[in-house]
N, C-alpha and C. Protein backbone atom coordinates (compact mmCIF):
# COMPACT_ATOMS: atom_id res chain seq x y z
N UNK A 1 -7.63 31.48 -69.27
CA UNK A 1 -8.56 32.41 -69.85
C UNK A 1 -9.90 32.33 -69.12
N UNK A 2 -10.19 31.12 -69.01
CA UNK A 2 -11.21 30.93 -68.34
C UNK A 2 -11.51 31.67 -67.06
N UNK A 3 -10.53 31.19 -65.77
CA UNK A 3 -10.09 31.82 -64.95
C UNK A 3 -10.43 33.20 -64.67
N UNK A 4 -10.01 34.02 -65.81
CA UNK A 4 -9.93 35.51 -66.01
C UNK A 4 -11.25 36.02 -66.11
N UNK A 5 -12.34 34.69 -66.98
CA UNK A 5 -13.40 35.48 -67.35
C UNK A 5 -14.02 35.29 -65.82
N UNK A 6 -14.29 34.31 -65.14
CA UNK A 6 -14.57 33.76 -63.97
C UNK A 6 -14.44 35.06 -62.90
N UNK A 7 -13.07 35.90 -63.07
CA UNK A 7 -12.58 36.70 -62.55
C UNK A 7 -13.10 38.15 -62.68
N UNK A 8 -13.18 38.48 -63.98
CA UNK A 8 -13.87 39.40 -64.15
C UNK A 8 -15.75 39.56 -63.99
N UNK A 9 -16.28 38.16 -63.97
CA UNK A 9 -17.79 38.03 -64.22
C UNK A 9 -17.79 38.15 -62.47
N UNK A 10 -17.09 37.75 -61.81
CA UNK A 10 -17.00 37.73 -60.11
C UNK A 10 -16.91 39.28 -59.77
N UNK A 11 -15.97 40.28 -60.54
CA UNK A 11 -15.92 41.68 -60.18
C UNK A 11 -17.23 42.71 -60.88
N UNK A 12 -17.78 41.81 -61.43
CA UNK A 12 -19.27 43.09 -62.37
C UNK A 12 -19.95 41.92 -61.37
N UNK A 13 -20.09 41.37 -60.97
CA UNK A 13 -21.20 40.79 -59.74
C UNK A 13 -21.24 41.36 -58.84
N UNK A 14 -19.99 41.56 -57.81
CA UNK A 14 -19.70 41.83 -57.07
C UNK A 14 -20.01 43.37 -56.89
N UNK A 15 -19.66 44.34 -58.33
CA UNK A 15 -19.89 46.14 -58.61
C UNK A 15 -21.20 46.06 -58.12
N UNK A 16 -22.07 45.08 -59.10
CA UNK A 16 -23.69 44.76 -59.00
C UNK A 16 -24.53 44.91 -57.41
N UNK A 17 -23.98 43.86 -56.72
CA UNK A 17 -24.33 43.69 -55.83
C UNK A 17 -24.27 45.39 -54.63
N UNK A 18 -22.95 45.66 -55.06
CA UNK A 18 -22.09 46.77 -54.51
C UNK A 18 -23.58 47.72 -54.69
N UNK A 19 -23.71 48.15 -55.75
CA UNK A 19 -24.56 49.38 -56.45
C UNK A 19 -25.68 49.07 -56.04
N UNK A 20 -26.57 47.86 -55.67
CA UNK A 20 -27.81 47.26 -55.79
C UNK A 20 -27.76 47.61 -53.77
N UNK A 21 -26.57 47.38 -52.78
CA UNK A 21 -27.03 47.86 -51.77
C UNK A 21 -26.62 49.32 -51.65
N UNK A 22 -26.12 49.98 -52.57
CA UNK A 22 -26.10 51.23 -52.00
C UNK A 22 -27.39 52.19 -52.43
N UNK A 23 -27.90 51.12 -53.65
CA UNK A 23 -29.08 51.82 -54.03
C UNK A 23 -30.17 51.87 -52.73
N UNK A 24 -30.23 50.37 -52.09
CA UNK A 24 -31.24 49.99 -51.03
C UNK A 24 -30.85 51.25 -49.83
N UNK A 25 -30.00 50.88 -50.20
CA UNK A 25 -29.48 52.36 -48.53
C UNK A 25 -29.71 53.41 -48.58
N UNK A 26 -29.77 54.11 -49.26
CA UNK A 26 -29.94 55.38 -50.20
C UNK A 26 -31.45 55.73 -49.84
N UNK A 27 -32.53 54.95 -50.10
CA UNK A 27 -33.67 54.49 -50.53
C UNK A 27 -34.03 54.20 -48.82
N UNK A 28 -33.40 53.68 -48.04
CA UNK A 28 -33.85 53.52 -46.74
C UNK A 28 -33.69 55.05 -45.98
N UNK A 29 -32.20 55.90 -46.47
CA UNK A 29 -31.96 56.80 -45.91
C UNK A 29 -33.22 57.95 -45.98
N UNK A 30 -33.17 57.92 -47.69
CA UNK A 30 -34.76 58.89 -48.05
C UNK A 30 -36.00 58.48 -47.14
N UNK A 31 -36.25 57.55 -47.31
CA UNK A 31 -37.50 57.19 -46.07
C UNK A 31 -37.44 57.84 -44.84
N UNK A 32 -36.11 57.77 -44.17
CA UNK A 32 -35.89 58.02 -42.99
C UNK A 32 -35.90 59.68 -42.69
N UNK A 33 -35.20 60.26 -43.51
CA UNK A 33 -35.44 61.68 -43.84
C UNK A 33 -36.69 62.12 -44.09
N UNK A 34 -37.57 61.55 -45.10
CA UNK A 34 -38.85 61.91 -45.10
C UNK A 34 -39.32 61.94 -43.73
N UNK A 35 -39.32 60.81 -42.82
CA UNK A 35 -40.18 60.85 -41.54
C UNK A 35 -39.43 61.74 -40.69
N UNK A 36 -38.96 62.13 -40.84
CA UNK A 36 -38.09 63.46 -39.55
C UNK A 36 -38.70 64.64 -39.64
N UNK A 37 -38.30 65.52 -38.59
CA UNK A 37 -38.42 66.85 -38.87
C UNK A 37 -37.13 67.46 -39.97
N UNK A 38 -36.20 66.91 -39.98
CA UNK A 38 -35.13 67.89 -41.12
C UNK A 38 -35.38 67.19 -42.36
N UNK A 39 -36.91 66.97 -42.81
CA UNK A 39 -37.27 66.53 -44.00
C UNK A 39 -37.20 68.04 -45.17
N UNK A 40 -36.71 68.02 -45.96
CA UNK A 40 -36.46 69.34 -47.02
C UNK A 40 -38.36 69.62 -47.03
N UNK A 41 -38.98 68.42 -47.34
CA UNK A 41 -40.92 69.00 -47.66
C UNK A 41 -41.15 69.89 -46.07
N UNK A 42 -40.72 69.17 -45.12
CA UNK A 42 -41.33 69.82 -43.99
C UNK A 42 -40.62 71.20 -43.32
N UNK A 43 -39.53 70.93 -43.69
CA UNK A 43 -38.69 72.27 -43.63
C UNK A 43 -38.80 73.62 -44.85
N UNK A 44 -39.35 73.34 -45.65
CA UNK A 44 -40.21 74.56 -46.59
C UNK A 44 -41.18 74.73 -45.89
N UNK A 45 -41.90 73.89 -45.47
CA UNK A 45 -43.25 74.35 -45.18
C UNK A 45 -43.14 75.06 -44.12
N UNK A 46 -42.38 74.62 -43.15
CA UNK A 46 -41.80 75.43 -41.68
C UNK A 46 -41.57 77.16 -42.62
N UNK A 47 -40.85 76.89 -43.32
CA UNK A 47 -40.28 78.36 -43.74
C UNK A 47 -41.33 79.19 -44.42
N UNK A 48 -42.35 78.62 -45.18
CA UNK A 48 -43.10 78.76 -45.60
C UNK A 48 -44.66 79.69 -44.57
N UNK A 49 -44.56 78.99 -43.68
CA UNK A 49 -45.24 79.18 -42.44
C UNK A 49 -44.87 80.43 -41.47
N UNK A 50 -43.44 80.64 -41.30
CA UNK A 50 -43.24 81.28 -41.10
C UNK A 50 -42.92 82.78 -41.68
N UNK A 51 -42.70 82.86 -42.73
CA UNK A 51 -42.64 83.97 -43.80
C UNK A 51 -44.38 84.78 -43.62
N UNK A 52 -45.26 83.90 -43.73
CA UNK A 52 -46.63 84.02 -43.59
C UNK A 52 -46.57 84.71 -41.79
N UNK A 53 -46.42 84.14 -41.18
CA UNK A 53 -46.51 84.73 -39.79
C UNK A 53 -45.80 86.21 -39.49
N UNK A 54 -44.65 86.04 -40.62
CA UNK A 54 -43.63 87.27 -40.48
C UNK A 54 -44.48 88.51 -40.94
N UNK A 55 -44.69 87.74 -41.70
CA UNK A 55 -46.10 89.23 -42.59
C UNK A 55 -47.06 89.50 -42.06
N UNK A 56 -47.90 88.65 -41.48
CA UNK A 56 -49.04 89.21 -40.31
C UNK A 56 -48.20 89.81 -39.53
N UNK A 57 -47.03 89.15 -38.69
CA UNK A 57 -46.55 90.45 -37.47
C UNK A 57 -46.16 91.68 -38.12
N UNK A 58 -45.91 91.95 -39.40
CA UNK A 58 -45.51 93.20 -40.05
C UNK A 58 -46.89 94.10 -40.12
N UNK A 59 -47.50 93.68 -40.26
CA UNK A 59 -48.64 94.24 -40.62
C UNK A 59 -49.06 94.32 -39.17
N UNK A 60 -49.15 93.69 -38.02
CA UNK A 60 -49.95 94.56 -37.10
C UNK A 60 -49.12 95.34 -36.57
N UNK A 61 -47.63 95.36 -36.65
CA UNK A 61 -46.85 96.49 -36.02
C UNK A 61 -46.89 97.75 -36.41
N UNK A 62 -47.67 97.52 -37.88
CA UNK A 62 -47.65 99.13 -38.76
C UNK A 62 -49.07 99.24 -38.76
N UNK A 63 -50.09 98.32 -37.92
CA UNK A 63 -51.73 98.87 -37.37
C UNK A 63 -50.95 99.97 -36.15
N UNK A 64 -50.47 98.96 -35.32
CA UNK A 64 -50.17 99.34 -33.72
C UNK A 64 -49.47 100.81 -34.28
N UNK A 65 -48.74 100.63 -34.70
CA UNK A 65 -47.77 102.12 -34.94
C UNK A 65 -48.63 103.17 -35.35
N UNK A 66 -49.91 102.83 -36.39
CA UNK A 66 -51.14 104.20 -36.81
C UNK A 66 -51.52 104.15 -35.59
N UNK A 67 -51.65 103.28 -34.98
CA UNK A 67 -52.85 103.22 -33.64
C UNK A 67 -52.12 104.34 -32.47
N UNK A 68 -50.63 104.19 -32.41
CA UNK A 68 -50.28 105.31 -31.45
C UNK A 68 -50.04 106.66 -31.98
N UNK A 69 -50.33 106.47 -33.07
CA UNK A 69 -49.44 108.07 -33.95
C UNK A 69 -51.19 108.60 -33.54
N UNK A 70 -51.99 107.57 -33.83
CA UNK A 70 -53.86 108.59 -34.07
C UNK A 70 -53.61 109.12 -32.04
N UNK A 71 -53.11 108.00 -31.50
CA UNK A 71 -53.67 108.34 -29.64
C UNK A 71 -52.90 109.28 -29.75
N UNK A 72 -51.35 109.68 -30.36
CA UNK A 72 -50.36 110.62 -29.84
C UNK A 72 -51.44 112.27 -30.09
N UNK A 73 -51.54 112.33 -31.35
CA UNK A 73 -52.83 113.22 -32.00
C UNK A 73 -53.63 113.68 -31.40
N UNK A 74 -54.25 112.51 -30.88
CA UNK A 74 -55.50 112.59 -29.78
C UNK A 74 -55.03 113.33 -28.58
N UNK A 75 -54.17 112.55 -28.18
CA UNK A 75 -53.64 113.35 -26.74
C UNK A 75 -53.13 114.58 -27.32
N UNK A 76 -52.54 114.91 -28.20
CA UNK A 76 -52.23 116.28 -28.07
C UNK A 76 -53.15 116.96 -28.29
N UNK A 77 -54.55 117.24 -29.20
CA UNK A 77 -55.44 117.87 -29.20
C UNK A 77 -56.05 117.79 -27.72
N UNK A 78 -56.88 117.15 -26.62
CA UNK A 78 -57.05 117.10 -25.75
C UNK A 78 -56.10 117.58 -24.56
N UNK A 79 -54.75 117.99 -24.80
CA UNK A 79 -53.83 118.23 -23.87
C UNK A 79 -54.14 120.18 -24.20
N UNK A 80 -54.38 120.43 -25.59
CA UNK A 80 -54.13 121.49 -26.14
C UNK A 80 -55.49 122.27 -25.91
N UNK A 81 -56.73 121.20 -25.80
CA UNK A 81 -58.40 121.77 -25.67
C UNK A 81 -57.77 122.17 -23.47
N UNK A 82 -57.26 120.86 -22.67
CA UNK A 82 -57.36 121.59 -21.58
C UNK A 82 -56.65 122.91 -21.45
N UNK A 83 -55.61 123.16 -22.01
CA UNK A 83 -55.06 124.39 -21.67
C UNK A 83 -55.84 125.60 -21.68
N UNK A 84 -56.58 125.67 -23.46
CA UNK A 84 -57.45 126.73 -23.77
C UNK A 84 -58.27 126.37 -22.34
N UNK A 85 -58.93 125.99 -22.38
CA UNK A 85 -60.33 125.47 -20.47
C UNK A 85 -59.52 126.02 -19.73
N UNK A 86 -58.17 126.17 -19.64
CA UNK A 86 -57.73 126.58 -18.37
C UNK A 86 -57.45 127.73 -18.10
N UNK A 87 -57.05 128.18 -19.43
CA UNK A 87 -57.13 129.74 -19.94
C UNK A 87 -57.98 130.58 -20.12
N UNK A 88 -59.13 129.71 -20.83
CA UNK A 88 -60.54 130.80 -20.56
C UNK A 88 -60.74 130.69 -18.77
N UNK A 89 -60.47 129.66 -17.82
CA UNK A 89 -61.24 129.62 -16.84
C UNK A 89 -60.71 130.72 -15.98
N UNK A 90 -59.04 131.02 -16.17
CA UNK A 90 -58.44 132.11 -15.41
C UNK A 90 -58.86 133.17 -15.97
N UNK A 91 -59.01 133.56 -16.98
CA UNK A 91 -59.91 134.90 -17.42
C UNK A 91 -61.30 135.08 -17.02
N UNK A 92 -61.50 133.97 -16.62
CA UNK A 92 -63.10 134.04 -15.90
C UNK A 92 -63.03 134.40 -14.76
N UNK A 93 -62.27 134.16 -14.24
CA UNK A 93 -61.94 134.28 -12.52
C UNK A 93 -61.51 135.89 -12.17
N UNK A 94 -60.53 136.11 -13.43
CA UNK A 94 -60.04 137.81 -13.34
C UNK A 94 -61.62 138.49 -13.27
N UNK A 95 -62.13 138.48 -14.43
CA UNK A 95 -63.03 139.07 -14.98
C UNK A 95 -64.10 139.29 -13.71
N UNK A 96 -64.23 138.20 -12.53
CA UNK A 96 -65.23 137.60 -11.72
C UNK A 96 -64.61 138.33 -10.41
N UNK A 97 -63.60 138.52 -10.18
CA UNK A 97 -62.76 139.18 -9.13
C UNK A 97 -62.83 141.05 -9.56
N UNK A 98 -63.04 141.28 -10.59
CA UNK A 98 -62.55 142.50 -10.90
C UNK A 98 -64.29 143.03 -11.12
N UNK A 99 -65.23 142.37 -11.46
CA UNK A 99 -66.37 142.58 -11.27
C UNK A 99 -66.77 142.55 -9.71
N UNK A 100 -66.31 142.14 -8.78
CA UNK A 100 -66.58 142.11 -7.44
C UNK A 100 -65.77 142.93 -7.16
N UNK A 101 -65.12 143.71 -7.12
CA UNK A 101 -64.02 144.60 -6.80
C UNK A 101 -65.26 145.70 -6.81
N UNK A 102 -65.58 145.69 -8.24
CA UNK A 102 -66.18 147.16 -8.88
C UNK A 102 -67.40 147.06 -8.07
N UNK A 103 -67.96 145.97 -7.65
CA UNK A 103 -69.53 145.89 -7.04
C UNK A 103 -69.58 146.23 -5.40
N UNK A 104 -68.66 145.37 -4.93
CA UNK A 104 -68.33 145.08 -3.53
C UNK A 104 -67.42 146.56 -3.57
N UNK A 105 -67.35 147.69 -1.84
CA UNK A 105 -66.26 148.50 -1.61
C UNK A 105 -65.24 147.95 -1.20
N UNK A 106 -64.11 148.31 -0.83
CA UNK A 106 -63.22 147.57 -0.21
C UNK A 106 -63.27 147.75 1.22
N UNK A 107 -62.55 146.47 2.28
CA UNK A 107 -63.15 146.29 3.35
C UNK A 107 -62.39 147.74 3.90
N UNK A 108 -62.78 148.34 4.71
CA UNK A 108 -62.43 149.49 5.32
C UNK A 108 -61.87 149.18 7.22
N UNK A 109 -60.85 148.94 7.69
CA UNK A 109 -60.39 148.77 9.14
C UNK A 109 -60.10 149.93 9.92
């Protein structure tokens, strides 16, 4: 009987011991994880960081995007002001030719 208890007090020592280093290991592993980069705190914050960066680049792509829609605008009003300039300027030229016509005779050979 004795024996047995001997036997059994040797196997809850032994669990003990068992549990007491897997606790230590466990406990060394967490440490070790903490100091890494694939730490879960530092890997939120990575994600964290980046979500934030994702949103500033969202936001200046939809500045940049008003910014070309206002130049597209721009250029087309300015594409649309030279034409009229180019149109009044050939009516100026008729007008300037056909007034010299009427002033000037024609050359006579």
């Amino acid at each position: 009987m004795k024996a047995a208890l001997f036997g059994i007090a040797f196997l809850i020592a032994l669990g003990v011991i068992g549990a007491a280093g897997f606790l230590v290991g466990y406990q060394q592993y967490e440490k070790s994880l903490m100091g890494s980069n694939r730490s879960p705190v530092k890997l939120e914050m990575q994600v964290a960081t980046l979500e934030k960066e994702n949103e500033t680049l969202r936001d200046q792509i939809a500045n940049l995007q008003k910014q070309v829609e206002a130049g597209l605008k721009s250029q087309a009003e300015a594409s649309k002001s030279v034409a009229d300039l180019q149109r009044e300027l050939f009516e100026q030229k008729q007008e300037l030719d056909q007034a010299r016509e009427k002033l000037l005779p024609a050359p006579t050979q």
